[in-house]
N, C-alpha and C. Protein backbone atom coordinates (compact mmCIF):
# COMPACT_ATOMS: atom_id res chain seq x y z
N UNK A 1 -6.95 139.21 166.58
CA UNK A 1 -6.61 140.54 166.14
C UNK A 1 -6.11 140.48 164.69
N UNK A 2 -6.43 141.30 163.97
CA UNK A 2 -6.53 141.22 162.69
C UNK A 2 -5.08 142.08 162.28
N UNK A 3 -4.15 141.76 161.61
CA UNK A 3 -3.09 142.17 161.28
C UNK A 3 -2.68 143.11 160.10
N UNK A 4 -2.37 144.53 159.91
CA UNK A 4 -2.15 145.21 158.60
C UNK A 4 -1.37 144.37 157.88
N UNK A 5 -1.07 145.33 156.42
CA UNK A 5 -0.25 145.06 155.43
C UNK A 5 1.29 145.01 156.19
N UNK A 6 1.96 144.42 155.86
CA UNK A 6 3.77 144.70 156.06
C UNK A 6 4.40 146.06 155.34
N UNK A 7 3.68 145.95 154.66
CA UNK A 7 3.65 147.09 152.99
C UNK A 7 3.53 148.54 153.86
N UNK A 8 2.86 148.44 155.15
CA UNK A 8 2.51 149.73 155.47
C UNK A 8 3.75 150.53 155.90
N UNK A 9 3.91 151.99 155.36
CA UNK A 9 5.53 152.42 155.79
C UNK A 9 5.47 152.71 157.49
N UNK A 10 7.00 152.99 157.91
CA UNK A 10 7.08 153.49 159.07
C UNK A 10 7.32 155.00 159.00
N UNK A 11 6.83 155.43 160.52
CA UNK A 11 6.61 156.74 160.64
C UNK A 11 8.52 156.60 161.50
N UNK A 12 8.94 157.80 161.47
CA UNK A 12 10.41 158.40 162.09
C UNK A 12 10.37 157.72 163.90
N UNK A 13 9.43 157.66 164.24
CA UNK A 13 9.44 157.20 165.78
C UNK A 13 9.50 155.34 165.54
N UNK A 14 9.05 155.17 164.75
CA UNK A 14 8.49 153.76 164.34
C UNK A 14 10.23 153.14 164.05
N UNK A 15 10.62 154.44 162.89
CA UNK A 15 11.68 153.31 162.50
C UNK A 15 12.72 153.63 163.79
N UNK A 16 12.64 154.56 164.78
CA UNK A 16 14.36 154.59 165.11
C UNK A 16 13.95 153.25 166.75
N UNK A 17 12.49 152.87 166.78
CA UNK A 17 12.09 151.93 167.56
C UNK A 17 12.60 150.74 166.92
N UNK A 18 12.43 150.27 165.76
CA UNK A 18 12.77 149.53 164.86
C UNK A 18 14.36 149.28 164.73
N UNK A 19 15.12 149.96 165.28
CA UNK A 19 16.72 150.10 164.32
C UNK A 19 16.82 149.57 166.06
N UNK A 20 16.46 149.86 167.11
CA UNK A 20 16.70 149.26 168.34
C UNK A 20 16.75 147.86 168.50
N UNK A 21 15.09 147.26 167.68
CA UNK A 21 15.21 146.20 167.90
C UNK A 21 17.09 145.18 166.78
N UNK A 22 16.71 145.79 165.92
CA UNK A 22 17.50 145.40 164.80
C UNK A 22 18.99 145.08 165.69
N UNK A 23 19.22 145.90 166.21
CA UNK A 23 20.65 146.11 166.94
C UNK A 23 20.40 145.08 168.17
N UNK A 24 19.41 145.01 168.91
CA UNK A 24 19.91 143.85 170.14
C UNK A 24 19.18 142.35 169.64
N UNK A 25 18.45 142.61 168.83
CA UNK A 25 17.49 141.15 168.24
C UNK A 25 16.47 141.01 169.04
N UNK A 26 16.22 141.07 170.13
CA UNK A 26 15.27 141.11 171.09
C UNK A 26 15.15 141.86 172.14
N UNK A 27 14.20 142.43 172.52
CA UNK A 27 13.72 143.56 173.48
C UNK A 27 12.59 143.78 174.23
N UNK A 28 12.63 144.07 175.50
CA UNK A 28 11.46 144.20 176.27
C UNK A 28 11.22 146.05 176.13
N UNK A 29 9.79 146.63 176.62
CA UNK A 29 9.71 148.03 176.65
C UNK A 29 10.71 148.21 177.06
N UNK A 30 10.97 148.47 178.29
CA UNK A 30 11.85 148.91 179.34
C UNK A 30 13.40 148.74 178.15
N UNK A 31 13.59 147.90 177.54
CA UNK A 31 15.01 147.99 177.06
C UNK A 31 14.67 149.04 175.89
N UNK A 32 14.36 149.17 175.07
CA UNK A 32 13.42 149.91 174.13
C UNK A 32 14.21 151.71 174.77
N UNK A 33 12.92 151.37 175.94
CA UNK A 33 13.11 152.53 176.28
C UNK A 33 14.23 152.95 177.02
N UNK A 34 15.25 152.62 177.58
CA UNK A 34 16.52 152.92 177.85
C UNK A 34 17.12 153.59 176.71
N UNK A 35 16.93 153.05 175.53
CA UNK A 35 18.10 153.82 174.55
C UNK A 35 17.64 155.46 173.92
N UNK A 36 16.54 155.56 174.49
CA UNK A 36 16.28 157.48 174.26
C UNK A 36 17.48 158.36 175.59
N UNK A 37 17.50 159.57 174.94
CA UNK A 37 17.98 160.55 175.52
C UNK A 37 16.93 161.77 175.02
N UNK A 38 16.52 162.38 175.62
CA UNK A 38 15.96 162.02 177.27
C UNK A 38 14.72 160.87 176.73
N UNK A 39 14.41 159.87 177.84
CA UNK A 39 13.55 159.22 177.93
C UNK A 39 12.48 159.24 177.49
N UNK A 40 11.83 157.93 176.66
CA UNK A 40 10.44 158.16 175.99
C UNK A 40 9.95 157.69 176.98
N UNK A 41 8.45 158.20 177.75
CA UNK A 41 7.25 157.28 178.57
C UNK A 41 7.37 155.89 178.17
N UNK A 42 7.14 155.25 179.08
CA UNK A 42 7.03 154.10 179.26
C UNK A 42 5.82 153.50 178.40
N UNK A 43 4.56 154.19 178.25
CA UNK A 43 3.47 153.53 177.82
C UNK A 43 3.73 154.36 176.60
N UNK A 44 4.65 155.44 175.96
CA UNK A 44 4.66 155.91 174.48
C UNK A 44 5.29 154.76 173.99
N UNK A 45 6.54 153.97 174.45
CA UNK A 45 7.01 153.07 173.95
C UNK A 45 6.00 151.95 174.20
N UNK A 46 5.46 151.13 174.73
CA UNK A 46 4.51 150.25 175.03
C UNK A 46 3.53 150.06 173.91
N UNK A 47 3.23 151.39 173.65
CA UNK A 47 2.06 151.82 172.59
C UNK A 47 2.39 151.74 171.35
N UNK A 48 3.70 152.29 170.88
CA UNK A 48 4.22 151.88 169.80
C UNK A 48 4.99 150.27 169.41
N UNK A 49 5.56 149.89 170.13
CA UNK A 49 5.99 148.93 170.21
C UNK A 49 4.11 147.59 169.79
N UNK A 50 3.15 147.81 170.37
CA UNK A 50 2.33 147.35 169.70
C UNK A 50 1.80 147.84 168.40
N UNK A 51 1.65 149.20 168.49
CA UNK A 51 1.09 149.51 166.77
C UNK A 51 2.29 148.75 166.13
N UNK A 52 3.66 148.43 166.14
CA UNK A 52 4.57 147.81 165.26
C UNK A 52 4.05 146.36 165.14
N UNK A 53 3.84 145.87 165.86
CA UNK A 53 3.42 144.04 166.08
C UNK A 53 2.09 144.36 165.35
N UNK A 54 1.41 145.27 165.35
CA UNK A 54 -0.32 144.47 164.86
C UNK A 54 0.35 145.34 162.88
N UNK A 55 1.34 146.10 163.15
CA UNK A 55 1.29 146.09 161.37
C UNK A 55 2.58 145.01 160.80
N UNK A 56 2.64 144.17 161.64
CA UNK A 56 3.27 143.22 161.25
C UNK A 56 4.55 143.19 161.13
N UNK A 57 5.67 144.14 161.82
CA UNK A 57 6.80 144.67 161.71
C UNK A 57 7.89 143.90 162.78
N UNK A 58 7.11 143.63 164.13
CA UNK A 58 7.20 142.52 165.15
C UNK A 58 6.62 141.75 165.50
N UNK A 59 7.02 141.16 165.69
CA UNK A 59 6.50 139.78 166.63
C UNK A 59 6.92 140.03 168.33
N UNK A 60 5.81 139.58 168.98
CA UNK A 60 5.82 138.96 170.22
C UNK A 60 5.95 138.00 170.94
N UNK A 61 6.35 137.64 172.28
CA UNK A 61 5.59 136.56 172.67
C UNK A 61 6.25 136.92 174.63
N UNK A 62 5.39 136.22 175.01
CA UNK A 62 4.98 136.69 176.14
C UNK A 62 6.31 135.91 177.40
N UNK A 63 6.55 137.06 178.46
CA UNK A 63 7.81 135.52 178.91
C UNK A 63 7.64 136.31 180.65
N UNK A 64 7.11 135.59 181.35
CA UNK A 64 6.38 136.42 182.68
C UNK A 64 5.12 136.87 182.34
N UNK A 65 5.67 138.23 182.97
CA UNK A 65 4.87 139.15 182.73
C UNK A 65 4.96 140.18 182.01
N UNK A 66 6.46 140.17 181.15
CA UNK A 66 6.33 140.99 179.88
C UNK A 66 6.87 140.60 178.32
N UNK A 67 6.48 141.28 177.97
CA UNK A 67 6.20 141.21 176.50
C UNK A 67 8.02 140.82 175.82
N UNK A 68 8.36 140.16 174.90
CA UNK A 68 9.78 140.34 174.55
C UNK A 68 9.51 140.69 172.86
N UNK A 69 10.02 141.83 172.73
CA UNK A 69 10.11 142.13 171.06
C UNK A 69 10.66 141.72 170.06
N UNK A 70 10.83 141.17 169.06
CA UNK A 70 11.72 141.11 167.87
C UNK A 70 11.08 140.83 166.30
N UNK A 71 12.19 141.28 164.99
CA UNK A 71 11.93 142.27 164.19
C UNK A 71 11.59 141.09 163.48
N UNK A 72 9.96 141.36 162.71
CA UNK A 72 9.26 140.37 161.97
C UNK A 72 9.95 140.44 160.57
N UNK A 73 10.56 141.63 160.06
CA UNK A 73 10.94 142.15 159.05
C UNK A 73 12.49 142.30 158.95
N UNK A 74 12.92 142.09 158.45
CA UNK A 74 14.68 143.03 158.64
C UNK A 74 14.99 144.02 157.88
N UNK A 75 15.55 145.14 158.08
CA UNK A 75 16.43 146.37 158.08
C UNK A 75 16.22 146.18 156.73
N UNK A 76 16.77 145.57 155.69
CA UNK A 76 17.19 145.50 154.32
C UNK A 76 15.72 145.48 153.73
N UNK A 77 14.73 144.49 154.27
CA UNK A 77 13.14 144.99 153.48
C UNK A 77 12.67 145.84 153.92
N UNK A 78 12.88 146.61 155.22
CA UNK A 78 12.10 148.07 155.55
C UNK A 78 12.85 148.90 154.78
N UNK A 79 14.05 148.68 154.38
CA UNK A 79 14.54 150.07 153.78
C UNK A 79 13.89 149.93 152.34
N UNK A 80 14.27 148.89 151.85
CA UNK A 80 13.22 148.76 150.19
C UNK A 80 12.06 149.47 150.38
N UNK A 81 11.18 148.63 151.51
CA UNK A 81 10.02 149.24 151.32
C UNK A 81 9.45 150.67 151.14
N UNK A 82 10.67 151.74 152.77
CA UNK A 82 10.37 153.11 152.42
C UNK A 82 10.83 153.45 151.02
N UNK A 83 11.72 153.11 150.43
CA UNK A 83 12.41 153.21 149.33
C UNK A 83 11.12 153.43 148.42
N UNK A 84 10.37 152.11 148.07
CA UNK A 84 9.00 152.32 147.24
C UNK A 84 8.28 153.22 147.51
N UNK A 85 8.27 153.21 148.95
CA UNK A 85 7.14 153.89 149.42
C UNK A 85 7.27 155.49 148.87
N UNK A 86 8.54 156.10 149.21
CA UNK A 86 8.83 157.55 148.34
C UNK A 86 8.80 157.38 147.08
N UNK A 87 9.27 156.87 146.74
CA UNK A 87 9.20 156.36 145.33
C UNK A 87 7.79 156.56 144.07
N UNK A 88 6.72 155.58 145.00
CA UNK A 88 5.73 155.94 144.85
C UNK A 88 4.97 157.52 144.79
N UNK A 89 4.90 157.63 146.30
CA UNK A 89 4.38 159.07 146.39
C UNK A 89 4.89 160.28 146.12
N UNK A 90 5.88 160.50 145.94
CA UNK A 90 6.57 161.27 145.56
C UNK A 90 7.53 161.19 144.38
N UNK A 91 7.45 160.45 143.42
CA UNK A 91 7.94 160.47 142.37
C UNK A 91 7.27 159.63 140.99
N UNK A 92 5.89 159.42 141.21
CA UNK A 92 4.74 158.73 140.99
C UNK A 92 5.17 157.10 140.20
N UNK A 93 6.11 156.88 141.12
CA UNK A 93 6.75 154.92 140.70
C UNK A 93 7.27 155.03 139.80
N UNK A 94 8.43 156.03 139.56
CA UNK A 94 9.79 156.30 138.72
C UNK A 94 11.16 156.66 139.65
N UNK A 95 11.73 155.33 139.50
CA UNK A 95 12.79 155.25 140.18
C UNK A 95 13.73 156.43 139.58
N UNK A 96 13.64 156.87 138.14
CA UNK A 96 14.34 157.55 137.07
C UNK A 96 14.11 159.13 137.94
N UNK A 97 12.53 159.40 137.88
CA UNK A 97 12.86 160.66 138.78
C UNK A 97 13.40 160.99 140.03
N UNK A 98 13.68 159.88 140.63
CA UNK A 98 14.19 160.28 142.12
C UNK A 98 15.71 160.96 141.91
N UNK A 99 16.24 160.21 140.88
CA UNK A 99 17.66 160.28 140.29
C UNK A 99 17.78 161.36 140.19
N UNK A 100 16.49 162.01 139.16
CA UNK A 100 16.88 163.20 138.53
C UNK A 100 16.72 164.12 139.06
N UNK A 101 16.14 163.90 140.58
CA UNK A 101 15.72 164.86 141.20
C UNK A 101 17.00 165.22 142.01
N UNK A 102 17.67 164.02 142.41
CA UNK A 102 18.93 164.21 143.18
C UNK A 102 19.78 164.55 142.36
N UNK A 103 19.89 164.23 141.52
CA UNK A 103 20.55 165.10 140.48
C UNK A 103 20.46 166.88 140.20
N UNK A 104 19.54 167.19 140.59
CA UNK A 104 19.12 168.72 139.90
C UNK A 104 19.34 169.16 141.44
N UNK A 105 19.10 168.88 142.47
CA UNK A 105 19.29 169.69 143.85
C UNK A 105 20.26 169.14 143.92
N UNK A 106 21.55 168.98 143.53
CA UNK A 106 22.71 168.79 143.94
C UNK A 106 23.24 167.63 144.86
N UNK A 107 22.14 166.60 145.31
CA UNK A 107 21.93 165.90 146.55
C UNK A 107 23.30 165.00 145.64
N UNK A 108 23.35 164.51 144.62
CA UNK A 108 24.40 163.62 143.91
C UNK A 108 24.74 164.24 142.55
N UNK A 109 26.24 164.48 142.10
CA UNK A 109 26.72 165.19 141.00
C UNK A 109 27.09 163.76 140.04
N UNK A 110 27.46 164.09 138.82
CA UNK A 110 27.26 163.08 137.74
C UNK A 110 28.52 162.39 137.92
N UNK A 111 30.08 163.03 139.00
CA UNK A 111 30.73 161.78 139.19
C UNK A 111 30.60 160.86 139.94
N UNK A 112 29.46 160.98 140.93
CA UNK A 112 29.10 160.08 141.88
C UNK A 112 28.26 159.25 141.23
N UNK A 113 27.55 160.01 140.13
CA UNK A 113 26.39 158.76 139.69
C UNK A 113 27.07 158.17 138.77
N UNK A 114 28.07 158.18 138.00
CA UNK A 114 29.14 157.20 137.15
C UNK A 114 29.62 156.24 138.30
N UNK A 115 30.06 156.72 139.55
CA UNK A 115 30.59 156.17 140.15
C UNK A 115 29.71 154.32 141.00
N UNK A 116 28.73 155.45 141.32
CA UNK A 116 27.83 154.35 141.63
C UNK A 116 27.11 153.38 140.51
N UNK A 117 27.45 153.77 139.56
CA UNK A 117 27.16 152.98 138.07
C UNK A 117 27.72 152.12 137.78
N UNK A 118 28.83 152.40 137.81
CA UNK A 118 30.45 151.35 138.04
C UNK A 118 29.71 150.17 139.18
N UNK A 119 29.68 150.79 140.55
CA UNK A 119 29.86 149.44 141.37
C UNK A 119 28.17 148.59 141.08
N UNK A 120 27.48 149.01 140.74
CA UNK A 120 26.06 148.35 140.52
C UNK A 120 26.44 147.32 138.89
N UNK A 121 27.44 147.86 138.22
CA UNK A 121 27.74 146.92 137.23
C UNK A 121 28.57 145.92 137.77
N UNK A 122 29.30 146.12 138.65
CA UNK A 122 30.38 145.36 138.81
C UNK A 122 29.23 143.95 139.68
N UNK A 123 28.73 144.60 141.16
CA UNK A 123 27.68 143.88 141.53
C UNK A 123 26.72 142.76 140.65
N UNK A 124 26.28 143.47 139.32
CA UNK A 124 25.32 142.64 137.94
C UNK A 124 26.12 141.80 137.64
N UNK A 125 27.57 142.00 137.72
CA UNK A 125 28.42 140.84 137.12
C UNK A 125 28.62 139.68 137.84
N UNK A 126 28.80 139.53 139.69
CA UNK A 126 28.97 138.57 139.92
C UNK A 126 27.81 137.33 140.27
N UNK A 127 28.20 136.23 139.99
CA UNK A 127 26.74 135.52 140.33
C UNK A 127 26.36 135.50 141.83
């Protein structure tokens, strides 16, 4: 079976499947699917839980007769990645406009972005 990019983003069902595995390290469907309210199908999780493994997001491996999950990727490169990924499409690969965009809808005011300026310098400073 031929494997996607890693590069490929996650969809909202994808990642909060994803933040499951992240939190127990390993998972069968059935555990997966315990943590919805109300309950996802058994074979919606099944189904996704493989589209995640063939785009390279998990890994498998087999222990009985079921499947055990865990995260090919971690939390900190999926978030980069959506990060690019908006980034990209929606701000055509200018980190500068996302800023300015959060900037102009109010999403962050200019003492927060001094503020967060401060700790990203302070961060550049240590080795």
């Amino acid at each position: 079976m031929v494997k996607t990019s890693n590069k490929v983003g996650l969809t909202k069902l994808e990642l909060r499947i994803m933040q499951v595995i992240w939190k127990y390290g390993r998972c069968t469907v059935s555990a997966v699917q315990e943590e919805w309210e109300p309950p996802l199908a058994y074979t919606t999780v099944q189904t996704m839980l493989n589209i995640l493994e063939r785009k390279g997001k998990l890994k498998r491996e087999l222990r009985g007769r079921a499947y055990i999950y865990s995260a090919a990727i971690t939390e900190a490169k999926a978030l980069g990645q959506g990060v690019r990924d908006l980034i990209d499409r929606m701000f055509g690969g200018s980190s500068e406009e996302l800023v300015m965009s959060l900037l102009k809808n109010g999403e962050i005011d200019a003492k927060k972005l001094a503020e967060l300026t401060d700790r990203f310098n302070q961060k550049a400073r240590k080795p």
